[in-house]
N, C-alpha and C. Protein backbone atom coordinates (compact mmCIF):
# COMPACT_ATOMS: atom_id res chain seq x y z
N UNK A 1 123.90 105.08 177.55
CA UNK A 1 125.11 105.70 177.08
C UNK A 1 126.21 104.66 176.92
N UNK A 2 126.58 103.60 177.70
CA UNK A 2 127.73 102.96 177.67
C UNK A 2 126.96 101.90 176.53
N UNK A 3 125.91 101.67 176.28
CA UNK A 3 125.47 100.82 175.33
C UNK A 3 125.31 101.27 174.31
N UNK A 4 126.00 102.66 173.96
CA UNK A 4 125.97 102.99 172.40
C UNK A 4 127.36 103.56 172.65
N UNK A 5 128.11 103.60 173.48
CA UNK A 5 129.44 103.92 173.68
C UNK A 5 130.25 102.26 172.74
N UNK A 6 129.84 101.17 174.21
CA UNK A 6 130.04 100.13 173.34
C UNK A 6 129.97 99.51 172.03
N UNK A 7 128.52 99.32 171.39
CA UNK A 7 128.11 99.39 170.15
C UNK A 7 129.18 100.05 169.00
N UNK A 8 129.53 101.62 169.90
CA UNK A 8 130.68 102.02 168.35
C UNK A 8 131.48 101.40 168.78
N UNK A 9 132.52 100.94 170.27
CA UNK A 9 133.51 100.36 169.78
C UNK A 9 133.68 98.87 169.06
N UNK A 10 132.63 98.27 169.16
CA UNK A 10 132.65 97.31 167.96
C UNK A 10 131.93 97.53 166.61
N UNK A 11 131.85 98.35 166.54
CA UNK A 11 131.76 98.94 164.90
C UNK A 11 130.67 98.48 164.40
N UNK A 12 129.13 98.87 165.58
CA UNK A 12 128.34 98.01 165.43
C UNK A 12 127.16 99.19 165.72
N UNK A 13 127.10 100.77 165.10
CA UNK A 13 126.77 101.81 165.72
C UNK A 13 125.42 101.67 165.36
N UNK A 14 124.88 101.00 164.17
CA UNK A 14 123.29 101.25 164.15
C UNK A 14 122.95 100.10 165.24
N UNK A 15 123.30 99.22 165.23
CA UNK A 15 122.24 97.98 166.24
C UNK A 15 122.49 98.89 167.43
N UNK A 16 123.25 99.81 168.00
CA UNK A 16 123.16 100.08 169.10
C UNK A 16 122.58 101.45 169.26
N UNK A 17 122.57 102.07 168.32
CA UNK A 17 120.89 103.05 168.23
C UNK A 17 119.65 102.19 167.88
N UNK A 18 119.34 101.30 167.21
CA UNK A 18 118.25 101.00 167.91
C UNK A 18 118.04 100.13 168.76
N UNK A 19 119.07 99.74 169.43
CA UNK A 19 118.98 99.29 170.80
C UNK A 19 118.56 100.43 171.62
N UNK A 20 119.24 101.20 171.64
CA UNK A 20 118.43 102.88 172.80
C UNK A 20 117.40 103.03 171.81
N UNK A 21 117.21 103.37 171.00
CA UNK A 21 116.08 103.84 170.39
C UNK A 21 114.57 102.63 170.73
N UNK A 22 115.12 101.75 171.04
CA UNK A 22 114.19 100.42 171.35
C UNK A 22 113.45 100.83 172.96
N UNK A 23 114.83 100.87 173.44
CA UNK A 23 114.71 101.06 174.94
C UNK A 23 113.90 102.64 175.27
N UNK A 24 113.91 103.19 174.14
CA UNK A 24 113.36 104.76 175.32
C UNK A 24 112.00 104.50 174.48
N UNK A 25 111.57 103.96 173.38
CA UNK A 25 110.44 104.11 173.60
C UNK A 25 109.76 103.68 174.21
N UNK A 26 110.14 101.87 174.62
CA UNK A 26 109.21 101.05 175.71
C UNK A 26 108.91 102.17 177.04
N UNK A 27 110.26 102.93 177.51
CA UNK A 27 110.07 103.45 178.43
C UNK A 27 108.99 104.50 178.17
N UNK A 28 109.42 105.32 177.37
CA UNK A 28 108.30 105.88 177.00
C UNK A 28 106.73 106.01 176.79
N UNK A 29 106.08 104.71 176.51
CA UNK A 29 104.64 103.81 177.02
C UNK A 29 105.03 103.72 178.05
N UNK A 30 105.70 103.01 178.54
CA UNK A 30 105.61 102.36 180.10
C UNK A 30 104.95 103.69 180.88
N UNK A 31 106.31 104.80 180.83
CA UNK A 31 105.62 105.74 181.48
C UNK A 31 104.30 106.69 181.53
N UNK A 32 104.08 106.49 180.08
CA UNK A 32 102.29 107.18 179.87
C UNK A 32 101.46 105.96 180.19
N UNK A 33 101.76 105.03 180.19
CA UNK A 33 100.54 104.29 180.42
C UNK A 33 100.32 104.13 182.15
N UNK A 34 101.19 104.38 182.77
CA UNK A 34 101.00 104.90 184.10
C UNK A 34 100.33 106.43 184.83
N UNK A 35 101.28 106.81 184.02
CA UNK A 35 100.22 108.29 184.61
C UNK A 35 99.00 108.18 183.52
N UNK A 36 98.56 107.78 182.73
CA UNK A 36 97.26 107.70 182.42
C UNK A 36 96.15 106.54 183.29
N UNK A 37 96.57 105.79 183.92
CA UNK A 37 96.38 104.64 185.12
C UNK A 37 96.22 105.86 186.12
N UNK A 38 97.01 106.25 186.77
CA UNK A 38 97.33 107.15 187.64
C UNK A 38 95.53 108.10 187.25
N UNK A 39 95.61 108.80 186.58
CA UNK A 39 94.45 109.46 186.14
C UNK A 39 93.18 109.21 186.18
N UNK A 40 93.18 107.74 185.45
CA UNK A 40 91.64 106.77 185.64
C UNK A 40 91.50 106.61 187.23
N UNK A 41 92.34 106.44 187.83
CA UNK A 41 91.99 105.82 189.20
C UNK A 41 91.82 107.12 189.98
N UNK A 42 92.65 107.93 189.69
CA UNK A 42 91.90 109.29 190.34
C UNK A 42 90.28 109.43 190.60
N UNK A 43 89.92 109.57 189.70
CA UNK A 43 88.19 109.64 189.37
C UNK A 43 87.46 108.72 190.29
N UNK A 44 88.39 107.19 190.30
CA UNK A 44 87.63 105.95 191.04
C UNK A 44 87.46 106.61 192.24
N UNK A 45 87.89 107.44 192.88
CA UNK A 45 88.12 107.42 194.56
C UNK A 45 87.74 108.24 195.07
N UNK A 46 86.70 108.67 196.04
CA UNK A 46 85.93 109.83 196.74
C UNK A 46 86.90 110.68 197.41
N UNK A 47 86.20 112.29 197.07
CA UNK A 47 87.17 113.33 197.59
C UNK A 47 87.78 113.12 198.80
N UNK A 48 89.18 113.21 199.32
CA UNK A 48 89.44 113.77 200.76
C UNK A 48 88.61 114.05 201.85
N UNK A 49 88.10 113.72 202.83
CA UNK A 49 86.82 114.33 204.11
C UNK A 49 87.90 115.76 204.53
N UNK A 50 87.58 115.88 205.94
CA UNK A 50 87.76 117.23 206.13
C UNK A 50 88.47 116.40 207.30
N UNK A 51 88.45 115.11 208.08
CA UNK A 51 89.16 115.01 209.33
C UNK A 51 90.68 114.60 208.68
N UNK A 52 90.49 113.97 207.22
CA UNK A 52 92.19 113.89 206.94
C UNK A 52 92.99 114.61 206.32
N UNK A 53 92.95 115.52 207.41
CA UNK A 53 94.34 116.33 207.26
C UNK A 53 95.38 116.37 206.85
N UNK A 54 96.05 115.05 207.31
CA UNK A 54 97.57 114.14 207.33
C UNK A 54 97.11 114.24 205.25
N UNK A 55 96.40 113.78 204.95
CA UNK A 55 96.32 113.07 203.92
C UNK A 55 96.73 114.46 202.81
N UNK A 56 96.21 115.38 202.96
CA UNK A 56 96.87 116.61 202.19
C UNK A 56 98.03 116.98 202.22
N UNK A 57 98.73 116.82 203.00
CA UNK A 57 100.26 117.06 203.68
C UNK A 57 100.97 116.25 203.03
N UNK A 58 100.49 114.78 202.65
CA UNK A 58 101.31 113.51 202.19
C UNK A 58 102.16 113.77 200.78
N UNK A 59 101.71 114.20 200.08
CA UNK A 59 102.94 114.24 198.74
C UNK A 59 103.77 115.63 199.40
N UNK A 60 103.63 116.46 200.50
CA UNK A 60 104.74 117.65 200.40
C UNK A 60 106.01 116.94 201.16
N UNK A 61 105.23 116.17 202.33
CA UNK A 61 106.32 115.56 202.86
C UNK A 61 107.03 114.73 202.12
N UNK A 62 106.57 113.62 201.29
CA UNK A 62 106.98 112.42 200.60
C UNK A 62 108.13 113.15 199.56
N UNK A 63 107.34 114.24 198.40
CA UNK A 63 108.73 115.07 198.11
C UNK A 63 109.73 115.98 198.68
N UNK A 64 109.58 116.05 199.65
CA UNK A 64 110.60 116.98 200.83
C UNK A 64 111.68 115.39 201.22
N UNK A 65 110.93 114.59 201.53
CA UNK A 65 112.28 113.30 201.78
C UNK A 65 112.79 113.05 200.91
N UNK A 66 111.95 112.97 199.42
CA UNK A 66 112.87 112.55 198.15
C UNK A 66 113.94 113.46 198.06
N UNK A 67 113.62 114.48 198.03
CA UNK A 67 114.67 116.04 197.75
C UNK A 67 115.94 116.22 199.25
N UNK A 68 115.27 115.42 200.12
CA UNK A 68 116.68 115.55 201.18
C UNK A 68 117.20 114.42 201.08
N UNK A 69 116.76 113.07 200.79
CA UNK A 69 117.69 112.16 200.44
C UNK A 69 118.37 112.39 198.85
N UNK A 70 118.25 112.98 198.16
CA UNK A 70 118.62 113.32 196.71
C UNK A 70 120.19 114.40 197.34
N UNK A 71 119.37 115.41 197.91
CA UNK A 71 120.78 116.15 198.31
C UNK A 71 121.85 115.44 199.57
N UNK A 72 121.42 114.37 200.13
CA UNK A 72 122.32 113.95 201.43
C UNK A 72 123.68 112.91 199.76
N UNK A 73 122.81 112.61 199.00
CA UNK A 73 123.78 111.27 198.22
C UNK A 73 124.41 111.96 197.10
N UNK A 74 124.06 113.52 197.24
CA UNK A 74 124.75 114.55 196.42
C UNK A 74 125.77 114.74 196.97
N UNK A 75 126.17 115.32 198.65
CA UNK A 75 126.82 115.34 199.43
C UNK A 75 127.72 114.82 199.55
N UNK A 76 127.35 113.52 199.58
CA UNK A 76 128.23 112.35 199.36
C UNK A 76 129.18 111.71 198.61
N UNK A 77 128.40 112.09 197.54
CA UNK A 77 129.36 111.86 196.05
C UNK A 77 130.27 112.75 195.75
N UNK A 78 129.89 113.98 196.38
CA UNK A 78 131.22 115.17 196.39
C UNK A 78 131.80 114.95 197.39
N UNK A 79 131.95 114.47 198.40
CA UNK A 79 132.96 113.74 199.44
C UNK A 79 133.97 112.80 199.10
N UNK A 80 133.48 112.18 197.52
CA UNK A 80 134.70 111.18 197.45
C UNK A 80 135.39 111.54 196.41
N UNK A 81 135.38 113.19 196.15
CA UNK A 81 136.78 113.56 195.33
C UNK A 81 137.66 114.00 196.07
């Protein structure tokens, strides 16, 4: 945003669409070519056993911390109006 904010104020509005337009597609591969990685390697790796327990639990917890540190720096940021 501030890089096509900028871009118009120097009167420079296409190089700075495809400057973002540059930038979201790399991101754009970047990110499929990971969760498609993510996918292949799935397959590589033998099911879960039955003694790891912990190991099923692991992404609820891992997104339960993301989501309470997400709301503690929400908190926060409404503290400094």
């Amino acid at each position: 945003m501030v890089l096509l904010l900028a871009a118009v104020a120097l009167d420079k509005t296409a190089y700075g669409m495809l400057l973002v337009s540059a930038f979201s597609v790399g991101l754009a591969i970047t990110l499929t070519v990971v969760g498609l990685s993510f996918l292949y390697a799935r397959n590589r790796f033998t099911r879960l056993k039955e003694g790891r327990r912990w190991a099923e639990w692991l992404p609820v917890f891992s997104a339960g911390t993301i989501t309470v540190l997400g709301v503690a720096l929400c908190v926060g940021a409404l503290r400094t109006f």
